[in-house]
N, C-alpha and C. Protein backbone atom coordinates (compact mmCIF):
# COMPACT_ATOMS: atom_id res chain seq x y z
N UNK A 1 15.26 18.47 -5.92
CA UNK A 1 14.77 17.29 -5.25
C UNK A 1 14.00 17.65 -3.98
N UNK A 2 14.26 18.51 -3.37
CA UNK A 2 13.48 19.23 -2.15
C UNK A 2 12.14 19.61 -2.40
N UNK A 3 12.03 19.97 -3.54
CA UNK A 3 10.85 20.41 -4.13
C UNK A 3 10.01 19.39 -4.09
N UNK A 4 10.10 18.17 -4.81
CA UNK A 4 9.55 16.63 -5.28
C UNK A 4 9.52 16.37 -3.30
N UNK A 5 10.25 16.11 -2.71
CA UNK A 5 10.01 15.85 -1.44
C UNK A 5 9.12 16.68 -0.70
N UNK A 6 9.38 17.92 -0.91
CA UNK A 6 7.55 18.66 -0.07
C UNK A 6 6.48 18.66 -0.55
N UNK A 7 6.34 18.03 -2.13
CA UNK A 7 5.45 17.69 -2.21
C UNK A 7 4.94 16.54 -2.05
N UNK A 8 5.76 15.38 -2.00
CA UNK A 8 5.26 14.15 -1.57
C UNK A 8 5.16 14.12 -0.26
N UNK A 9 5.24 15.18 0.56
CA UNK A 9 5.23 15.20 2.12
C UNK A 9 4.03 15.81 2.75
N UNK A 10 3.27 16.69 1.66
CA UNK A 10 1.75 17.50 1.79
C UNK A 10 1.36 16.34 0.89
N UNK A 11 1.20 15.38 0.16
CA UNK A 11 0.10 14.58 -0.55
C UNK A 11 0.20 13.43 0.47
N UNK A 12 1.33 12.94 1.70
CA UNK A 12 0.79 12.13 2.48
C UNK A 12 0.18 12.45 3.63
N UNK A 13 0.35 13.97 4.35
CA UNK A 13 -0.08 14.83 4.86
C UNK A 13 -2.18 15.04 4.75
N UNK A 14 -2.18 15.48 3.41
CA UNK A 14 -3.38 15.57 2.95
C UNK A 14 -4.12 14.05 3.01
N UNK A 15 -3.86 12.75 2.95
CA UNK A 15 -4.71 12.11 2.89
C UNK A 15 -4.61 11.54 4.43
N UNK A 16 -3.94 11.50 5.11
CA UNK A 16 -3.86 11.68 7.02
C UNK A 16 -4.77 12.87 6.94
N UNK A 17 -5.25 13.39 6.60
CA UNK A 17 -6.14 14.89 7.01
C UNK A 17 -7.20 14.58 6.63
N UNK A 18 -7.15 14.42 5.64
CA UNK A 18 -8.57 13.90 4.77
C UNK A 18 -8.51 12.85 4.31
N UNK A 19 -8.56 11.57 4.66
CA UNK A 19 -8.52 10.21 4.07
C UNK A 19 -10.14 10.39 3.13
N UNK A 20 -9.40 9.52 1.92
CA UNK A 20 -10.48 9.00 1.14
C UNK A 20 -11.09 7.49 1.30
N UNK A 21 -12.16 7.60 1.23
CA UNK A 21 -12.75 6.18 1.11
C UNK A 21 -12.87 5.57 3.01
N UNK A 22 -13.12 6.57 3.59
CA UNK A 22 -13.04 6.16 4.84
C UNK A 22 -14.38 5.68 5.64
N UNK A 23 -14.53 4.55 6.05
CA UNK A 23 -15.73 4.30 6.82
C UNK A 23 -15.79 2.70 6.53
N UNK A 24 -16.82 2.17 6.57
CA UNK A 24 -17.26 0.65 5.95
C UNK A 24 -18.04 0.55 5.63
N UNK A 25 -18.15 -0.58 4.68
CA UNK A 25 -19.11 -0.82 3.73
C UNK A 25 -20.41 -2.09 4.76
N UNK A 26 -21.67 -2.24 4.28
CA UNK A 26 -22.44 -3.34 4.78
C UNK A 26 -21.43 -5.06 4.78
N UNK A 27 -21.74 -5.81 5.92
CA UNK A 27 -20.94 -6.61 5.58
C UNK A 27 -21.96 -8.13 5.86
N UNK A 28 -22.17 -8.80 5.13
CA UNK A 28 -22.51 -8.94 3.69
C UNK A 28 -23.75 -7.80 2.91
N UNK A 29 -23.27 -7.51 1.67
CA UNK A 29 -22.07 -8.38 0.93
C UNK A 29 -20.44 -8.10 0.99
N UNK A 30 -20.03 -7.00 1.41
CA UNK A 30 -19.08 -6.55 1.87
C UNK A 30 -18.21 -7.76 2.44
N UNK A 31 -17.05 -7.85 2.03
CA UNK A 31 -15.81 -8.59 2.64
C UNK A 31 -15.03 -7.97 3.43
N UNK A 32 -14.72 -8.15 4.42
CA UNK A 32 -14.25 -7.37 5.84
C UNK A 32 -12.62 -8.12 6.34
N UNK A 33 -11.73 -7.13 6.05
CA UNK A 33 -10.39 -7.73 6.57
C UNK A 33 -9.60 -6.78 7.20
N UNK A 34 -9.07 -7.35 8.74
CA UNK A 34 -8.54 -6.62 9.44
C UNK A 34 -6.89 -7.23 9.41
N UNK A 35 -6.07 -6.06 9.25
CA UNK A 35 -4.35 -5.88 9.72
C UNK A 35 -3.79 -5.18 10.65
N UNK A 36 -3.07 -5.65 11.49
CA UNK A 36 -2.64 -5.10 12.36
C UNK A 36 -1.00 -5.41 12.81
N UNK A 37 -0.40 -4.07 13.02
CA UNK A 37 0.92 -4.14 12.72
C UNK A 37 1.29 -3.81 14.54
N UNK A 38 1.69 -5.35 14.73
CA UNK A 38 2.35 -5.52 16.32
C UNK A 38 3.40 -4.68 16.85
N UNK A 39 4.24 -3.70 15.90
CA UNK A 39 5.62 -3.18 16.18
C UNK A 39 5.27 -2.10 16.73
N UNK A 40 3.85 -1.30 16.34
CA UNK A 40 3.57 -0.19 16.24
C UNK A 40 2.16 0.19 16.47
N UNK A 41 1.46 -0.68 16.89
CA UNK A 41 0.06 -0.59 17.15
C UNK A 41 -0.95 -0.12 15.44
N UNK A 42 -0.41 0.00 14.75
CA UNK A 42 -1.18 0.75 13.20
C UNK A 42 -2.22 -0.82 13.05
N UNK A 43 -3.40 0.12 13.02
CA UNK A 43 -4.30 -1.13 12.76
C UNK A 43 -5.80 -0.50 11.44
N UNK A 44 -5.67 -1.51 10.31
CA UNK A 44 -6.74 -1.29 9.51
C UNK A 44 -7.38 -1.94 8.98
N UNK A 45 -8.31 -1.66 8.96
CA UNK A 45 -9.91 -2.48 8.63
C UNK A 45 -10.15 -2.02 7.16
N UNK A 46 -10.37 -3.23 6.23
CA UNK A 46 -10.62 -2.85 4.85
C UNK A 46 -11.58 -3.76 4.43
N UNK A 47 -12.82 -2.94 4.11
CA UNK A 47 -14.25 -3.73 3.19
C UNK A 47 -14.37 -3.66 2.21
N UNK A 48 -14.59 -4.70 1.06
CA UNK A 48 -14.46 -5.00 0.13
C UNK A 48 -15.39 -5.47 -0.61
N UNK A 49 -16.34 -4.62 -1.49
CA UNK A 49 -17.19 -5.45 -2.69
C UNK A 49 -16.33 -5.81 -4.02
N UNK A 50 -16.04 -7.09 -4.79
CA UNK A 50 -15.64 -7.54 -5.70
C UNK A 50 -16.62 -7.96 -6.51
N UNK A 51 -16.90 -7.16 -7.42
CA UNK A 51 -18.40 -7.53 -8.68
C UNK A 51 -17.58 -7.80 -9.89
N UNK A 52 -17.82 -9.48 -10.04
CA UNK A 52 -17.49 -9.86 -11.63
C UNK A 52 -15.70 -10.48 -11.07
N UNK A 53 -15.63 -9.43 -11.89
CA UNK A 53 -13.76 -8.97 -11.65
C UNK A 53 -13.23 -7.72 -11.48
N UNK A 54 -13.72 -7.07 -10.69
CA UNK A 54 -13.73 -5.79 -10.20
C UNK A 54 -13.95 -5.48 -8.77
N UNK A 55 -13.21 -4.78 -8.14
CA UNK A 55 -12.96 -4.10 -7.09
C UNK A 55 -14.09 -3.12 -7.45
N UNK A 56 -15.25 -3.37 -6.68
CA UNK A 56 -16.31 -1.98 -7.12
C UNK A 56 -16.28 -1.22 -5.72
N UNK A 57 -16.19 -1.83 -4.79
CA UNK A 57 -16.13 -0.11 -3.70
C UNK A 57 -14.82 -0.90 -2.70
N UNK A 58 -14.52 -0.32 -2.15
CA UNK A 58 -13.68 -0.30 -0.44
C UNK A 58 -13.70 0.62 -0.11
N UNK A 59 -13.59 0.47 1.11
CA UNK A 59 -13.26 1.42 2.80
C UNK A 59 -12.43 0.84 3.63
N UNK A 60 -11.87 2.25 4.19
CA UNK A 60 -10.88 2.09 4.97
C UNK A 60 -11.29 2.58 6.64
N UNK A 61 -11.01 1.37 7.30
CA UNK A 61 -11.27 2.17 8.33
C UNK A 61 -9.80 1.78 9.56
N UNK A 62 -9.47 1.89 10.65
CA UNK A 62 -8.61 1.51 11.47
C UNK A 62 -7.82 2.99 11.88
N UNK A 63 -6.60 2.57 12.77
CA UNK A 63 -6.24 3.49 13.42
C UNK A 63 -4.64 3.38 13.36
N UNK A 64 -3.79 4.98 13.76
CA UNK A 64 -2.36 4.30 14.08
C UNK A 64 -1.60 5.52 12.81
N UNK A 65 -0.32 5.30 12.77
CA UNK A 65 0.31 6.87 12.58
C UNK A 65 -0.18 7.44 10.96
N UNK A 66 0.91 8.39 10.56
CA UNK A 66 0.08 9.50 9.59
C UNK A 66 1.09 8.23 8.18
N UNK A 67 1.83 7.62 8.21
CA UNK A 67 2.39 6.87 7.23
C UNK A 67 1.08 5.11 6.63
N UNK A 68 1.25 5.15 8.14
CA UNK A 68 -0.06 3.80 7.84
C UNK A 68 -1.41 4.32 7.48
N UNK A 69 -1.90 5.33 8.06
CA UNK A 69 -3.11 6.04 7.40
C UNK A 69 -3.14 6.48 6.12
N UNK A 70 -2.41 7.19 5.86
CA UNK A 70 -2.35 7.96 4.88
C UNK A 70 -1.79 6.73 3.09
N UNK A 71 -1.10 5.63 4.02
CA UNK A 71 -0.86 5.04 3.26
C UNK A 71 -2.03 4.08 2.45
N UNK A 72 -3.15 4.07 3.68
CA UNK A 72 -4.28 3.26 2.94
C UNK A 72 -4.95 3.98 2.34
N UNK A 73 -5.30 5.36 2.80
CA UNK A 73 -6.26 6.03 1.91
C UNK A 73 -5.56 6.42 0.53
N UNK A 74 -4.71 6.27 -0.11
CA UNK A 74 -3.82 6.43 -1.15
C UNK A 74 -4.04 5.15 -2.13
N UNK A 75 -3.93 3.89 -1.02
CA UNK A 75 -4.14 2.91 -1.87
C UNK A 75 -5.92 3.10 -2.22
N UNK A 76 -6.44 2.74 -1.48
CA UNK A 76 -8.14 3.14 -1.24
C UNK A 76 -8.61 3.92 -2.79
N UNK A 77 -8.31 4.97 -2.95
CA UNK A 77 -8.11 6.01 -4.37
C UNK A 77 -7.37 4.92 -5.31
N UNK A 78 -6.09 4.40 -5.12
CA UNK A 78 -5.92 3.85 -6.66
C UNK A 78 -6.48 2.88 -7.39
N UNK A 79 -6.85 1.67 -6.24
CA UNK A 79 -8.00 0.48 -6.41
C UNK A 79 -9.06 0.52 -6.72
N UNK A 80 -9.82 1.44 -6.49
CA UNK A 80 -11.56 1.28 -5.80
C UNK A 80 -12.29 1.50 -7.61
N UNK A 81 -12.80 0.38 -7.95
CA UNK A 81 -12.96 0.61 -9.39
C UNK A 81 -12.18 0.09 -10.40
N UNK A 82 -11.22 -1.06 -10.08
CA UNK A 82 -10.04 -1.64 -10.76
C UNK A 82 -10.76 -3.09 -11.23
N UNK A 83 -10.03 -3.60 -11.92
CA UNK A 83 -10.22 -4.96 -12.50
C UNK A 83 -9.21 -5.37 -11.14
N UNK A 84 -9.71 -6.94 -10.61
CA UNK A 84 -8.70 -7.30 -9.90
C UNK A 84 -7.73 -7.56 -10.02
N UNK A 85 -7.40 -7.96 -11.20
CA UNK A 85 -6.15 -8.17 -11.75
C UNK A 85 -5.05 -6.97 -11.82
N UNK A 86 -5.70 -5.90 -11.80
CA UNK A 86 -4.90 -4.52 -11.60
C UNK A 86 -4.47 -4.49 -10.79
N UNK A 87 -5.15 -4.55 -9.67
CA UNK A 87 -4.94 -4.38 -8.65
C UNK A 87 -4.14 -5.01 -7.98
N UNK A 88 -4.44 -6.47 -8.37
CA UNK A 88 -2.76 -7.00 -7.49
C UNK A 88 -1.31 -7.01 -8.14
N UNK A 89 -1.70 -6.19 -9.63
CA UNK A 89 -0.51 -5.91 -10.32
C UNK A 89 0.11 -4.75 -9.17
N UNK A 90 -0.69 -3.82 -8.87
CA UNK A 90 -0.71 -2.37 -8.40
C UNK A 90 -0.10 -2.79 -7.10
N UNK A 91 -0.79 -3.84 -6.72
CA UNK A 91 0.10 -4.45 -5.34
C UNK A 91 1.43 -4.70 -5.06
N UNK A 92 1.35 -5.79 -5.91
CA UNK A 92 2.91 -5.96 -6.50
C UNK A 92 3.99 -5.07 -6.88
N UNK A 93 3.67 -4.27 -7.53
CA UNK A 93 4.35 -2.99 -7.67
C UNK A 93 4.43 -2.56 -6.66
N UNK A 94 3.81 -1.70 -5.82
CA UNK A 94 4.18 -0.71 -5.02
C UNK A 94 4.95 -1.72 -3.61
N UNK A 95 4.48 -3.13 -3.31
CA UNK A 95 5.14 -4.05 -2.49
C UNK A 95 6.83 -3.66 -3.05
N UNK A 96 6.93 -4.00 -4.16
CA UNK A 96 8.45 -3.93 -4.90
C UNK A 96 8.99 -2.80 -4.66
N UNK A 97 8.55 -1.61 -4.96
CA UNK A 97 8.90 -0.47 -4.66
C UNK A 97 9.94 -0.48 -3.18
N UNK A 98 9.15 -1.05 -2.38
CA UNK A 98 9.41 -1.02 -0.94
C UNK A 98 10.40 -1.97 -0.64
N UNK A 99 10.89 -2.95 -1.06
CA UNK A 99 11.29 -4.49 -1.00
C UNK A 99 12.16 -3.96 -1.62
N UNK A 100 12.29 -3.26 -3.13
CA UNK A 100 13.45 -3.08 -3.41
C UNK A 100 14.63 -2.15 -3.04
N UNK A 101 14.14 -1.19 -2.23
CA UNK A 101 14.73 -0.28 -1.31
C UNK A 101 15.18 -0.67 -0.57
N UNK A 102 13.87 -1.34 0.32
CA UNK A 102 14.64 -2.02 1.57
C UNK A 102 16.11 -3.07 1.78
N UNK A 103 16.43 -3.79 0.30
CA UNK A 103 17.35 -4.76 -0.25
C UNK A 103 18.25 -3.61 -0.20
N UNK A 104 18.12 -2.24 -0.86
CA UNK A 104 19.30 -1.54 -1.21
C UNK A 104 20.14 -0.87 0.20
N UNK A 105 18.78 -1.12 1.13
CA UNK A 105 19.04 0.09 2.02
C UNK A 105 20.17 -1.25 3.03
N UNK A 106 19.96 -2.40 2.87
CA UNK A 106 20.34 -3.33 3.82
C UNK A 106 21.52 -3.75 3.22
N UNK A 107 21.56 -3.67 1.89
CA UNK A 107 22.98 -4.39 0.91
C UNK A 107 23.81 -3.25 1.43
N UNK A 108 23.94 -2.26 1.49
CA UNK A 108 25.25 -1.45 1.35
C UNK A 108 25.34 -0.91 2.94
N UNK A 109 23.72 -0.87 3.41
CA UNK A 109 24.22 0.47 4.85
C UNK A 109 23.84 1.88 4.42
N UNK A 110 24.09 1.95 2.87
CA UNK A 110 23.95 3.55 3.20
C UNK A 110 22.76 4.29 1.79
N UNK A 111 22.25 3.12 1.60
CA UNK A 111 20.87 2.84 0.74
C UNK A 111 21.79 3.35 -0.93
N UNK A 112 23.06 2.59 -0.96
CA UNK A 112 23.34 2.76 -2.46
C UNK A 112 22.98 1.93 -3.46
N UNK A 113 23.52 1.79 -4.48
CA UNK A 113 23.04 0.99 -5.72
C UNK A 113 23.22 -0.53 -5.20
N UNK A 114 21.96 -1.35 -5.31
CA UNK A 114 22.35 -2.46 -5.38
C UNK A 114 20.87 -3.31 -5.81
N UNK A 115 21.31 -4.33 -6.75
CA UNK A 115 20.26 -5.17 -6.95
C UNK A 115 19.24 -6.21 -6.68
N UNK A 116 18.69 -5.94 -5.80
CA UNK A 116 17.61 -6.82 -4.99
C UNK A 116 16.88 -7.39 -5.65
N UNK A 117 17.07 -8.17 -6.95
CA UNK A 117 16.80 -9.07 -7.87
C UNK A 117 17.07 -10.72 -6.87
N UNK A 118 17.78 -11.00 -6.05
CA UNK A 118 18.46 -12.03 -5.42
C UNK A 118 17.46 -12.04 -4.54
N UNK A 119 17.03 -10.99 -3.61
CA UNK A 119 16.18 -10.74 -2.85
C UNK A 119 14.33 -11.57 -3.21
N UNK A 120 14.13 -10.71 -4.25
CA UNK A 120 13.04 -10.60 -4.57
C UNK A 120 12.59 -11.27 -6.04
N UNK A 121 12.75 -12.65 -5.82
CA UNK A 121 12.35 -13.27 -7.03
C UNK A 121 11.17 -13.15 -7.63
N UNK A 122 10.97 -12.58 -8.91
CA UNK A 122 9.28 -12.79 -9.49
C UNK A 122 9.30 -11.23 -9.06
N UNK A 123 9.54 -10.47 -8.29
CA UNK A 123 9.25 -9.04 -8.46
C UNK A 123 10.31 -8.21 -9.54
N UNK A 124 9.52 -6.86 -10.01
CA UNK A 124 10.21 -6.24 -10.78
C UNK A 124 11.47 -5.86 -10.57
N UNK A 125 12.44 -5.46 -11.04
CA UNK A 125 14.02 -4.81 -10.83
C UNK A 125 13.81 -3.60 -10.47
N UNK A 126 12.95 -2.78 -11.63
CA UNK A 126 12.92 -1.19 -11.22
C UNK A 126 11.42 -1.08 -11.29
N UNK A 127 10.84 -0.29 -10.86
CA UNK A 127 9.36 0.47 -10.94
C UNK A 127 9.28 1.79 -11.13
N UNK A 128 8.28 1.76 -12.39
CA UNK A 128 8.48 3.41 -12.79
C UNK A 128 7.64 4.02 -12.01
N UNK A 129 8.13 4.75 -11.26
CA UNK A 129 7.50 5.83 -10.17
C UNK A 129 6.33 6.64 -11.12
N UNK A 130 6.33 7.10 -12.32
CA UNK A 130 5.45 7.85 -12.73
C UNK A 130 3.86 7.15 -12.73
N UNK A 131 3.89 5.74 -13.05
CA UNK A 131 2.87 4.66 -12.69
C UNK A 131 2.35 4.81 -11.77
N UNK A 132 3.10 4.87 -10.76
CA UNK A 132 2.40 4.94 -9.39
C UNK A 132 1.16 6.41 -9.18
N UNK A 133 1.97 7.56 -9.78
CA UNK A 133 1.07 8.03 -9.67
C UNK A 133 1.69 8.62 -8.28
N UNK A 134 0.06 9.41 -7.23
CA UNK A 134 0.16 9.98 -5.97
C UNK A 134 0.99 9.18 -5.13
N UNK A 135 0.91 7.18 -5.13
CA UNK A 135 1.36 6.55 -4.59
C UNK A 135 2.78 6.78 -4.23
N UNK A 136 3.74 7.24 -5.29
CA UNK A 136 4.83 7.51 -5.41
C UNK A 136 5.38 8.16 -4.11
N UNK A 137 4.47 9.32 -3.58
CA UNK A 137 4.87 9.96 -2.60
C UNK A 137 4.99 9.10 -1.44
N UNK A 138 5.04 7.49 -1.62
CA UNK A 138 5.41 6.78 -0.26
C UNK A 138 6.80 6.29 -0.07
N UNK A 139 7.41 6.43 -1.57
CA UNK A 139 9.23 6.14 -1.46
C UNK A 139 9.69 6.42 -0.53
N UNK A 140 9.80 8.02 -0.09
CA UNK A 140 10.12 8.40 0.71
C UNK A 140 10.44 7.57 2.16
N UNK A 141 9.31 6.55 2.40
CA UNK A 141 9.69 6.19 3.56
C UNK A 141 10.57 4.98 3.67
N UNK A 142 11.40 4.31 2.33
CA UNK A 142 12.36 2.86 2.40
C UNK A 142 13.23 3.89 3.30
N UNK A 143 13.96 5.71 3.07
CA UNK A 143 14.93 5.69 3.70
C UNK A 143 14.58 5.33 5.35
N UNK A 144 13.71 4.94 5.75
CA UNK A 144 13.43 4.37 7.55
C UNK A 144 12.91 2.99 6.99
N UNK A 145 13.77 2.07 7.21
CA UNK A 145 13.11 0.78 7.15
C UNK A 145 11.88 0.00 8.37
N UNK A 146 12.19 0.68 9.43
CA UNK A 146 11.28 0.21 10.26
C UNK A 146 9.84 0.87 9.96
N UNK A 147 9.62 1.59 8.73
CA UNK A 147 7.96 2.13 9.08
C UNK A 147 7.48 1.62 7.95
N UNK A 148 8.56 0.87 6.64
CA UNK A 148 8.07 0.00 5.99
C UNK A 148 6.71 -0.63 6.15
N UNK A 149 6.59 -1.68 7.25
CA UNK A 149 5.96 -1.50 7.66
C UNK A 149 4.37 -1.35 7.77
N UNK A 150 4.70 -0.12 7.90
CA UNK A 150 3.47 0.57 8.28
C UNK A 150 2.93 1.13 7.26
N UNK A 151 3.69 1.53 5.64
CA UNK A 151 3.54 2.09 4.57
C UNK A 151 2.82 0.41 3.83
N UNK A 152 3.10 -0.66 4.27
CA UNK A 152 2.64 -1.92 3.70
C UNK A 152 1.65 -2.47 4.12
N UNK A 153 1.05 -2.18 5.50
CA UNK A 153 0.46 -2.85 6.19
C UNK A 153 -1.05 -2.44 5.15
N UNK A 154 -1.75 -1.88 4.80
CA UNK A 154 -3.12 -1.56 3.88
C UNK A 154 -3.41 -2.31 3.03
N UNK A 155 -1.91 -2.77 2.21
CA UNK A 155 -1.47 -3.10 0.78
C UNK A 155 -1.87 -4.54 1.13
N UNK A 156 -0.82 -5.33 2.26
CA UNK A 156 -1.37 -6.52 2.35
C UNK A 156 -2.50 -6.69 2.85
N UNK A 157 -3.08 -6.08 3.85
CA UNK A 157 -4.74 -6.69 4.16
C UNK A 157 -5.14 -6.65 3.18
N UNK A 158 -5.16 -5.62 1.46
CA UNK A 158 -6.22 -5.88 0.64
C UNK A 158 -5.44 -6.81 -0.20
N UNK A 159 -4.52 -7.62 -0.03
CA UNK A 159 -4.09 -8.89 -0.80
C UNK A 159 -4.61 -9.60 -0.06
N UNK A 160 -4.40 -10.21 0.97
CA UNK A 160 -5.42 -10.85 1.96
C UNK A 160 -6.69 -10.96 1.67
N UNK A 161 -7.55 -10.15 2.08
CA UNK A 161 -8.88 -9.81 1.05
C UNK A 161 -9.32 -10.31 -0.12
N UNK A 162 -8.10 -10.22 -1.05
CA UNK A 162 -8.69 -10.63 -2.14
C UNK A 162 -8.20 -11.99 -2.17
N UNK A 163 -7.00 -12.57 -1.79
CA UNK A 163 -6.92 -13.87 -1.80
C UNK A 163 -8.23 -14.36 -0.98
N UNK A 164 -9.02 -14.31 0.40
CA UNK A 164 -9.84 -14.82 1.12
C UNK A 164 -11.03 -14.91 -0.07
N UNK A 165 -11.68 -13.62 -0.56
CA UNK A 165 -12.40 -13.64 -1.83
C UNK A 165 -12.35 -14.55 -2.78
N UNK A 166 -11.22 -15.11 -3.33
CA UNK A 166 -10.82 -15.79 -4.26
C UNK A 166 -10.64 -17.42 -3.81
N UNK A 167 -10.89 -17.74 -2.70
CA UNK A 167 -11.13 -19.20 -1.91
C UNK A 167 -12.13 -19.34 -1.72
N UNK A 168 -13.34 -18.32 -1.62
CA UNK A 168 -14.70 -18.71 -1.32
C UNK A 168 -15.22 -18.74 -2.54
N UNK A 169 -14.71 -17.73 -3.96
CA UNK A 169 -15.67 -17.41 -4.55
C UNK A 169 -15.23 -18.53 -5.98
């Protein structure tokens, strides 16, 4: 398991080093949404072209630690080129991921088995980590609930985003 943990610890590492998809897009046509997480100063800017039903480009831009960075440019890579509908599947998921930890980590104290089904109505029970993909390497952070967070804060501006998208368009 140490093994699986240094490596999910250099793939969030690597995209804090080298973020993908970093900068902004023209705005219009570009959709422009800013998040900003009050606990901790982590702040990010995400532009958004949606062609058809597709996520055809984003950028990431904003500031603030190597979990909130690294966490958008991760998402940035799994979206960019998605049907939207993926994407807020992809949302949903990895939101759950986090939500359902956080339920486990709060039900017991000492992050044991417990079912945050009560919690989290309409979200999944379990999420197969292999889905996720690189994303995966953000589990790691339910064991600190306070940087939650900061591992979420990307996820919702581009739900935001696309809900704002989806009222105008």
């Amino acid at each position: 398991m140490a093994d699986l943990e240094e490596l999910y610890r250099e793939i969030i590492l690597d995209h804090y080093r080298s973020p993908r998809n970093r900068g902004e897009l023209e705005s219009p046509p570009a959709h422009r949404v800013e998040g900003f997480n009050p606990l901790c100063g982590d702040e990010v800017v995400i532009s958004m072209v949606v062609e058809g039903e597709t996520l055809a480009d984003v950028k990431i831009g904003g500031s603030g630690c190597s979990i909130s960075q690294s966490s958008a440019s991760l998402m940035s890579a799994a979206v960019k080129g998605k049907p939207v509908g993926e994407v807020r599947q992809l949302i949903s998921t990895f939101k759950g991921m986090m939500s359902i930890h956080e339920a486990s980590l709060e039900g017991d104290g000492h992050g044991g088995e417990s079912n945050g089904a009560e919690v989290l109505a309409g979200e999944p029970e379990e999420v197969d980590l292999d889905k996720l993909g690189e994303l995966a390497a953000l589990q790691g952070v339910v064991k600190f609930p306070v940087r939650i967070k900061c591992a979420t804060l990307a996820w919702n501006t581009l739900q935001q985003g696309l809900d704002d998208i989806g009222e105008v368009g």
